[in-house]
Each structure stands twice: as C-alpha cells, then as structure tokens.
PDB file of N, CA and C in Angstrom:
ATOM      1  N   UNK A   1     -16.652 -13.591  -0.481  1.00  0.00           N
ATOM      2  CA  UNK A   1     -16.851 -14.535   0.588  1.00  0.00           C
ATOM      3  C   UNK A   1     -17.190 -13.742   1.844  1.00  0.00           C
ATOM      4  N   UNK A   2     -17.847 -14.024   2.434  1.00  0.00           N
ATOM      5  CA  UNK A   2     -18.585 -13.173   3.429  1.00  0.00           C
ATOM      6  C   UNK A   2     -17.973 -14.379   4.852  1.00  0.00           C
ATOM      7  N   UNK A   3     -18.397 -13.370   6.185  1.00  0.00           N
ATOM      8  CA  UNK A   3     -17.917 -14.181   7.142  1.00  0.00           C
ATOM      9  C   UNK A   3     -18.386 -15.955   7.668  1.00  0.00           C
ATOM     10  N   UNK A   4     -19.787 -15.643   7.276  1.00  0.00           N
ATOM     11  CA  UNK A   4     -20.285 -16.973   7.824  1.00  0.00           C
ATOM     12  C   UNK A   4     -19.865 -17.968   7.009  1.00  0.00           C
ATOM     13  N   UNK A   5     -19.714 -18.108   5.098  1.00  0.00           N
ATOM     14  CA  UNK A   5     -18.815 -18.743   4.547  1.00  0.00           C
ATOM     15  C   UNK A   5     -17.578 -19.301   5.182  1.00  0.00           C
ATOM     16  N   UNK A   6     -16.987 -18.461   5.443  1.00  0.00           N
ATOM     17  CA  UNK A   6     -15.222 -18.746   5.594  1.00  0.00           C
ATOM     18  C   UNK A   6     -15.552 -19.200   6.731  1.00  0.00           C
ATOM     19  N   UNK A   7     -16.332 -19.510   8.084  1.00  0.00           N
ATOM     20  CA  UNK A   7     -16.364 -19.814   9.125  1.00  0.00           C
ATOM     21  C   UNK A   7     -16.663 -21.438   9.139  1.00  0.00           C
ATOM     22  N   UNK A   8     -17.898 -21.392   7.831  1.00  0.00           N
ATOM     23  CA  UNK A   8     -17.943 -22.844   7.774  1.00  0.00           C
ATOM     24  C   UNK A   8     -16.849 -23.828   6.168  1.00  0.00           C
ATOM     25  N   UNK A   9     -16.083 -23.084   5.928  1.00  0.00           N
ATOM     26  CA  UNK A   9     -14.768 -23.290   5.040  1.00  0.00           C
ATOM     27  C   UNK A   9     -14.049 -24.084   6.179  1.00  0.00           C
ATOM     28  N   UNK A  10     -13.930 -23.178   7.269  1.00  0.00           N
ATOM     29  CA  UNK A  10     -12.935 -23.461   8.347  1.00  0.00           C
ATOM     30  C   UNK A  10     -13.317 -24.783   8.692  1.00  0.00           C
ATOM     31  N   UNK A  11     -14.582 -24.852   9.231  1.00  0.00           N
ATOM     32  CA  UNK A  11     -15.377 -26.126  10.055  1.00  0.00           C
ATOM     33  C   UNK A  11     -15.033 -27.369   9.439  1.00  0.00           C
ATOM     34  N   UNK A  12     -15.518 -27.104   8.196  1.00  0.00           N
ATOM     35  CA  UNK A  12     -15.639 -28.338   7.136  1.00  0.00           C
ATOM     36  C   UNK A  12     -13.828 -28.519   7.088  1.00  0.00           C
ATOM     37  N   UNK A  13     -12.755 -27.837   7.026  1.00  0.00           N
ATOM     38  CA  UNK A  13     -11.560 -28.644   7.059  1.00  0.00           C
ATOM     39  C   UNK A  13     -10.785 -28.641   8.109  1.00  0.00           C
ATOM     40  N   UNK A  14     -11.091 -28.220   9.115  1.00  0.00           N
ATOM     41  CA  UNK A  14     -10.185 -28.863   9.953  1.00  0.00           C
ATOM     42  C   UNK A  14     -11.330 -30.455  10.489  1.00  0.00           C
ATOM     43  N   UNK A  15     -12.787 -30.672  10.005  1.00  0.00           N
ATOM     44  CA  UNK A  15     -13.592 -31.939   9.893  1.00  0.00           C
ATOM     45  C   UNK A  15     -12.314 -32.791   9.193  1.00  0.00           C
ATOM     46  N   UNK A  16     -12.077 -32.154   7.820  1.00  0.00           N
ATOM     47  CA  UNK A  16     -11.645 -33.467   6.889  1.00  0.00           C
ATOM     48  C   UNK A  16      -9.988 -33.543   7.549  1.00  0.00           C
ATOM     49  N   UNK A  17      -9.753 -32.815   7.628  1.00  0.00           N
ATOM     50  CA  UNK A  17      -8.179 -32.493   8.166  1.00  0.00           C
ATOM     51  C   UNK A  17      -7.771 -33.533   9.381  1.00  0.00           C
ATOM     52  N   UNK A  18      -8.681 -33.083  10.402  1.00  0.00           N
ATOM     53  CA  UNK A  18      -8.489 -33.669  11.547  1.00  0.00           C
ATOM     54  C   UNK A  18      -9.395 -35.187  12.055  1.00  0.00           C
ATOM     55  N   UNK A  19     -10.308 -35.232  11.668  1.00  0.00           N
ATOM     56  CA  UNK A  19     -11.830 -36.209  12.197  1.00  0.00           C
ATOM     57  C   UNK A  19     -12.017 -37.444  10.845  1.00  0.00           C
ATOM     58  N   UNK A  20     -11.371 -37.657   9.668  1.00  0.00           N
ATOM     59  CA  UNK A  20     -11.844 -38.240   8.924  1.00  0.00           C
ATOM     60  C   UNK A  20     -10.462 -38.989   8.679  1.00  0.00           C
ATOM     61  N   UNK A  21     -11.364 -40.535   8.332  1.00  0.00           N
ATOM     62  CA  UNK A  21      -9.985 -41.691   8.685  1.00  0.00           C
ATOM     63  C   UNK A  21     -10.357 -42.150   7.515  1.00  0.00           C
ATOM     64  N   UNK A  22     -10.351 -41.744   6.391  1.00  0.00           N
ATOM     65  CA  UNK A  22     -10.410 -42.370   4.933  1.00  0.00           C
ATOM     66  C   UNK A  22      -9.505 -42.269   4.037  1.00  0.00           C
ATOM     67  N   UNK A  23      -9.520 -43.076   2.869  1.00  0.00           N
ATOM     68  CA  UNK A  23      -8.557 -42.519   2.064  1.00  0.00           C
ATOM     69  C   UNK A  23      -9.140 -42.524   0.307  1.00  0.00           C
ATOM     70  N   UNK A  24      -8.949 -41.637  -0.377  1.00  0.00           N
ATOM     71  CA  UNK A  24      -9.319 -41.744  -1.754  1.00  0.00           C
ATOM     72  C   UNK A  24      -8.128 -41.918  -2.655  1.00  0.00           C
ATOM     73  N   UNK A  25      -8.158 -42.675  -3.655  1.00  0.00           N
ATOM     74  CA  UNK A  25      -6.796 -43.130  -4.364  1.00  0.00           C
ATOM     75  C   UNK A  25      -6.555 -41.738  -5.458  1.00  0.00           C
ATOM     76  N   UNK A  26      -5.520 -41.280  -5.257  1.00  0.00           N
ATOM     77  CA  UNK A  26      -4.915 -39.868  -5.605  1.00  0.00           C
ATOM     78  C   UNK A  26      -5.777 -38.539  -5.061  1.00  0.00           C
ATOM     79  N   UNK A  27      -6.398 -38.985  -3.992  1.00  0.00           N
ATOM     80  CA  UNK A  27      -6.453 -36.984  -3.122  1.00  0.00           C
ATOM     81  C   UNK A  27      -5.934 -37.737  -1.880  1.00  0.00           C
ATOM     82  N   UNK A  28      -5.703 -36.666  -1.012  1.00  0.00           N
ATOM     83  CA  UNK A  28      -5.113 -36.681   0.148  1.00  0.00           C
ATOM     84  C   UNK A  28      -6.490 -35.574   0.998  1.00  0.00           C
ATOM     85  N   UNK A  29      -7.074 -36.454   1.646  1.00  0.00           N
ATOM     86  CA  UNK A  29      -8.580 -35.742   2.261  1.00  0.00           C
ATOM     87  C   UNK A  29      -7.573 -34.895   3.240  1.00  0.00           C
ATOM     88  N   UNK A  30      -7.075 -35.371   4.067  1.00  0.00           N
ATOM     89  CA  UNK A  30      -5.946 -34.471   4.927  1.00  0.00           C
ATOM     90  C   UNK A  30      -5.798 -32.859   4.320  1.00  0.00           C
ATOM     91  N   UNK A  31      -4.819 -32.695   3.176  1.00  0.00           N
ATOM     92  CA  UNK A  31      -4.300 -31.714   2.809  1.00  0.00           C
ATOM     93  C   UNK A  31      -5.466 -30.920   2.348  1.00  0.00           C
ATOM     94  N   UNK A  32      -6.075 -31.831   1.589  1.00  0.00           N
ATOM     95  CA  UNK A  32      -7.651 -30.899   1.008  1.00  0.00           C
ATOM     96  C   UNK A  32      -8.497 -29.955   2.473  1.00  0.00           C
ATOM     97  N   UNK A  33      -8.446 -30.862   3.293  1.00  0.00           N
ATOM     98  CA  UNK A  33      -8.794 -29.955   4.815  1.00  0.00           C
ATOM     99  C   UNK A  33      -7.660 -28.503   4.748  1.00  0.00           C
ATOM    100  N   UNK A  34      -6.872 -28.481   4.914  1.00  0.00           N
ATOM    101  CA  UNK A  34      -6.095 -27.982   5.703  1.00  0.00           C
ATOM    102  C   UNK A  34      -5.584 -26.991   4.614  1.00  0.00           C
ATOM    103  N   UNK A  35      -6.178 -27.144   3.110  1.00  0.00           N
ATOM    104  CA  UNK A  35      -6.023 -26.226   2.383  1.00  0.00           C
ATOM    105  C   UNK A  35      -7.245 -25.173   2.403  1.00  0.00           C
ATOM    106  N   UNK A  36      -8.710 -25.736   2.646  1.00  0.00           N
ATOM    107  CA  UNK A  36      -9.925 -25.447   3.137  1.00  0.00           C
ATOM    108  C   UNK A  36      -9.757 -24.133   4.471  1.00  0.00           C
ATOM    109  N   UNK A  37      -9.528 -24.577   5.576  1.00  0.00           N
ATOM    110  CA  UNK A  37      -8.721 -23.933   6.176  1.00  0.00           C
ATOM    111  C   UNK A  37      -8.140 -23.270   6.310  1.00  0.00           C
ATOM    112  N   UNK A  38      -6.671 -22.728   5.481  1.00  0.00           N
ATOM    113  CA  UNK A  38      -5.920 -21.711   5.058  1.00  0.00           C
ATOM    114  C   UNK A  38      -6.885 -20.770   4.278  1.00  0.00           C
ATOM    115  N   UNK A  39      -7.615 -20.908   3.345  1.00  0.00           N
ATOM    116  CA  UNK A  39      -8.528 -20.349   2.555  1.00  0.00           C
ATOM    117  C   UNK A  39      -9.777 -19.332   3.469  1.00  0.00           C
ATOM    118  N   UNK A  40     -10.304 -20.601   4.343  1.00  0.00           N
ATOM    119  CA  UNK A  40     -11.291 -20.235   4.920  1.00  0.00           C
ATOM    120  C   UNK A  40     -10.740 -19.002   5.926  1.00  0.00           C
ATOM    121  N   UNK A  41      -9.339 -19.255   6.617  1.00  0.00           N
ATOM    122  CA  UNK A  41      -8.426 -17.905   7.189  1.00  0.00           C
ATOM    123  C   UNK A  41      -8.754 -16.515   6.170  1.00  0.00           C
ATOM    124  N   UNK A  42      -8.151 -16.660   5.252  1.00  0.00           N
ATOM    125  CA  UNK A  42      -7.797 -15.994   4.770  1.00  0.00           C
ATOM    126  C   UNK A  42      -9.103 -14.881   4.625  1.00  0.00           C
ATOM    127  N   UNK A  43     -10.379 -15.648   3.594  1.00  0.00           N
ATOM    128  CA  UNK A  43     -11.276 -15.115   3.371  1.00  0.00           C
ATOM    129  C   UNK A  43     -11.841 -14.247   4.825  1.00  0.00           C
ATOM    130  N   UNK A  44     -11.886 -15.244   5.970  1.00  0.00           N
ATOM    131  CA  UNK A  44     -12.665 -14.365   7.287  1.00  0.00           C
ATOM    132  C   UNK A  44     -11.420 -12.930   7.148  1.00  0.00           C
ATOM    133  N   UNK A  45     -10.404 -13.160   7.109  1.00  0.00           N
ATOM    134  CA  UNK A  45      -9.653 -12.035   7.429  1.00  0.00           C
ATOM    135  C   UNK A  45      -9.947 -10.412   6.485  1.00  0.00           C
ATOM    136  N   UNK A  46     -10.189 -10.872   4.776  1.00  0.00           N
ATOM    137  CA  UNK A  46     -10.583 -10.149   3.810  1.00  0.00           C
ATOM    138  C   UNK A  46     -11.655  -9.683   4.187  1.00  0.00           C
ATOM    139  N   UNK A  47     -12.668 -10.377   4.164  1.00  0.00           N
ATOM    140  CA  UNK A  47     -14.508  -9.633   4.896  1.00  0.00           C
ATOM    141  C   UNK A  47     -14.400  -8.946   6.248  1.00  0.00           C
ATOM    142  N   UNK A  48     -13.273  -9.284   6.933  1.00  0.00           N
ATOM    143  CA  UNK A  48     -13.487  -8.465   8.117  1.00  0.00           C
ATOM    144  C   UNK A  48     -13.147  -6.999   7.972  1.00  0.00           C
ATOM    145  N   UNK A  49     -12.014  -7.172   6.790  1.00  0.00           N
ATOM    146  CA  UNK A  49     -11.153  -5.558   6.292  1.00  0.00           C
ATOM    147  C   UNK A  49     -12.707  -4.917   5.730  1.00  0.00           C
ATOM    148  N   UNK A  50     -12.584  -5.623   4.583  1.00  0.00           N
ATOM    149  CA  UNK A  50     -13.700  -5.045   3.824  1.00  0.00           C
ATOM    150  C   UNK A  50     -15.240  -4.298   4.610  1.00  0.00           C
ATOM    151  N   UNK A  51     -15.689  -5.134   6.075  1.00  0.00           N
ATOM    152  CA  UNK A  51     -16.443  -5.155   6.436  1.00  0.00           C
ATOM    153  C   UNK A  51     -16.348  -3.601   7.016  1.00  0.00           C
ATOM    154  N   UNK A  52     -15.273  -3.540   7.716  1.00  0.00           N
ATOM    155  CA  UNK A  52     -14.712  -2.237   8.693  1.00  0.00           C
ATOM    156  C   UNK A  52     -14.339  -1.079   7.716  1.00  0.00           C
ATOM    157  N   UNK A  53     -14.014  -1.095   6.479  1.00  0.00           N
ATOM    158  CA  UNK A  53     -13.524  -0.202   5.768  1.00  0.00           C
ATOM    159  C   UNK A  53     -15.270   0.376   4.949  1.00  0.00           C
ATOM    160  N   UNK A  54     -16.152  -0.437   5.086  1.00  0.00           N
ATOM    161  CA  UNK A  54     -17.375  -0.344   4.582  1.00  0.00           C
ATOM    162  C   UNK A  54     -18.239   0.443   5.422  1.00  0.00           C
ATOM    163  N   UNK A  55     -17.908   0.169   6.280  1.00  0.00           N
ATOM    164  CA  UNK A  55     -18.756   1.201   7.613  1.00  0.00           C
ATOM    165  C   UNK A  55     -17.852   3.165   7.644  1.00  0.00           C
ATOM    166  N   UNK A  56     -19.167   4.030   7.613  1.00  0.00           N
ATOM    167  CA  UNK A  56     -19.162   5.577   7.294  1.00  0.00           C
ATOM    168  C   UNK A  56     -19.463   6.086   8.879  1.00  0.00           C
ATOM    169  N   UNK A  57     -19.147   7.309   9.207  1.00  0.00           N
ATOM    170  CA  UNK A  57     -19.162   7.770  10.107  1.00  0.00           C
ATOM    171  C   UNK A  57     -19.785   8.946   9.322  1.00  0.00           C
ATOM    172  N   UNK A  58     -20.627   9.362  10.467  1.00  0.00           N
ATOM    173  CA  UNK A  58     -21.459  10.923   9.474  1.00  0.00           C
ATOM    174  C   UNK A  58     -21.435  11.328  10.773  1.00  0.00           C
ATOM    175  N   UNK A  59     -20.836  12.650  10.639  1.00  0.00           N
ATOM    176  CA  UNK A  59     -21.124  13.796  11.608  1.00  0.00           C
ATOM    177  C   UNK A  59     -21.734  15.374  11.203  1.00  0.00           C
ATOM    178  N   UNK A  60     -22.138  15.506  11.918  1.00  0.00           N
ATOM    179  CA  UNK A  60     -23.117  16.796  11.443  1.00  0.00           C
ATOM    180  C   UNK A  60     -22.369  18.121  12.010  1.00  0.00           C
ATOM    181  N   UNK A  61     -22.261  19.001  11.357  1.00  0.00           N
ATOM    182  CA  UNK A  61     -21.505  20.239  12.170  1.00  0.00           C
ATOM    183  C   UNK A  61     -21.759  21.142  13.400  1.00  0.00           C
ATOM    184  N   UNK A  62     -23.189  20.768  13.782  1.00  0.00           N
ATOM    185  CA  UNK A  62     -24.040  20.976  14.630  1.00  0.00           C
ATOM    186  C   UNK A  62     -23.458  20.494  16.008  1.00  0.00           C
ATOM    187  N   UNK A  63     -23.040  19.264  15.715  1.00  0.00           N
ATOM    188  CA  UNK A  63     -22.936  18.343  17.311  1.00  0.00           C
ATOM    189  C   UNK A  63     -24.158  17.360  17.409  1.00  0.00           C
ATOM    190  N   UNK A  64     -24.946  17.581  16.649  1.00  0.00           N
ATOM    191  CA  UNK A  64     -26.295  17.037  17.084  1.00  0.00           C
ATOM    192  C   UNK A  64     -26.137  15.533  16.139  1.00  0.00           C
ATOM    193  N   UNK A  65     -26.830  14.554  17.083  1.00  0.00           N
ATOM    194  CA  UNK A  65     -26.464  13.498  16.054  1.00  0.00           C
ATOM    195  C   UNK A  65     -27.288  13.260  15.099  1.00  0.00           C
ATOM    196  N   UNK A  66     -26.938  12.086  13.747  1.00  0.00           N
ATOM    197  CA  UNK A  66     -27.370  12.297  12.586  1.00  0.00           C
ATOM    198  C   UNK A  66     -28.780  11.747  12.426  1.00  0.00           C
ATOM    199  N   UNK A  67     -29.740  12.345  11.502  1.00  0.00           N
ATOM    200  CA  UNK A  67     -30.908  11.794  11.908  1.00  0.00           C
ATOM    201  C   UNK A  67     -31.245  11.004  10.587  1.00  0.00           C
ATOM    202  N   UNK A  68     -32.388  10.004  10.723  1.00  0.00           N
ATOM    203  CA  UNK A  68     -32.895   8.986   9.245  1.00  0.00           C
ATOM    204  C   UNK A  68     -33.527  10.252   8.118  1.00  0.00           C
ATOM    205  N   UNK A  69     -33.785   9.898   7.389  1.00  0.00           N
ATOM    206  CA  UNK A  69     -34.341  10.792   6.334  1.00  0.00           C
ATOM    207  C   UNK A  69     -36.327  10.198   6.948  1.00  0.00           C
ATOM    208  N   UNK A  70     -37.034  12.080   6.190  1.00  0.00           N
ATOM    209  CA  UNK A  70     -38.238  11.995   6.265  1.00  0.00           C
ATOM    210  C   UNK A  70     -38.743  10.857   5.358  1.00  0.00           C
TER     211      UNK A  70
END
C-alpha cells in the first residue's frame, strides 16, 4: 500500500464513518468507515517507514559529491 492509497482509505472512511446517514440490514456503514480508517493509519504509517528506510546515502571518499553514471 503506498501513500496515496492509505490517504484515500482514510478519505473514503471517515466519508462513510462520519457523512453517511444510511443503513444496510447486517453491516454497520459506521464501523466499516472507521475500520477503513484504522487501516488506512496504519498503512500511511508502514510506507512512510518503508519509504525512509528505502532511501541510500552515497558518499564518496573524496568529499566530492556523487555523480550520475556516463
């Protein structure tokens, strides 16, 4: 799950969670939000680790900074 996912995970339940006045006979649109939500937390939090732990630092012994390949 990547960030823009979990961002619109989030959107879409605190929509059903908070903004939607319906009811379906055995779901609870409420909780289904707000489980959406917890999820959609969770995931932004995982891609952000992943994101930062994915990024390399290259230093050259020189001092000089690193250059693209020919």
């Amino acid at each position: 799950m990547r960030i823009g996912s979990s961002i619109a995970l989030i959107a879409i339940g605190l929509i059903l969670a908070l903004a939607v006045n319906f009811s379906l006979s055995g779901i609870d649109i409420q909780l289904v939000g707000w489980i959406l939500v917890v999820v959609g937390i969770i995931g932004l939090v995982v891609s952000v680790a992943v994101a930062r732990r994915a990024r390399t630092v290259v230093r050259r012994e020189d001092g000089l900074p690193p250059t693209r390949g020919l």
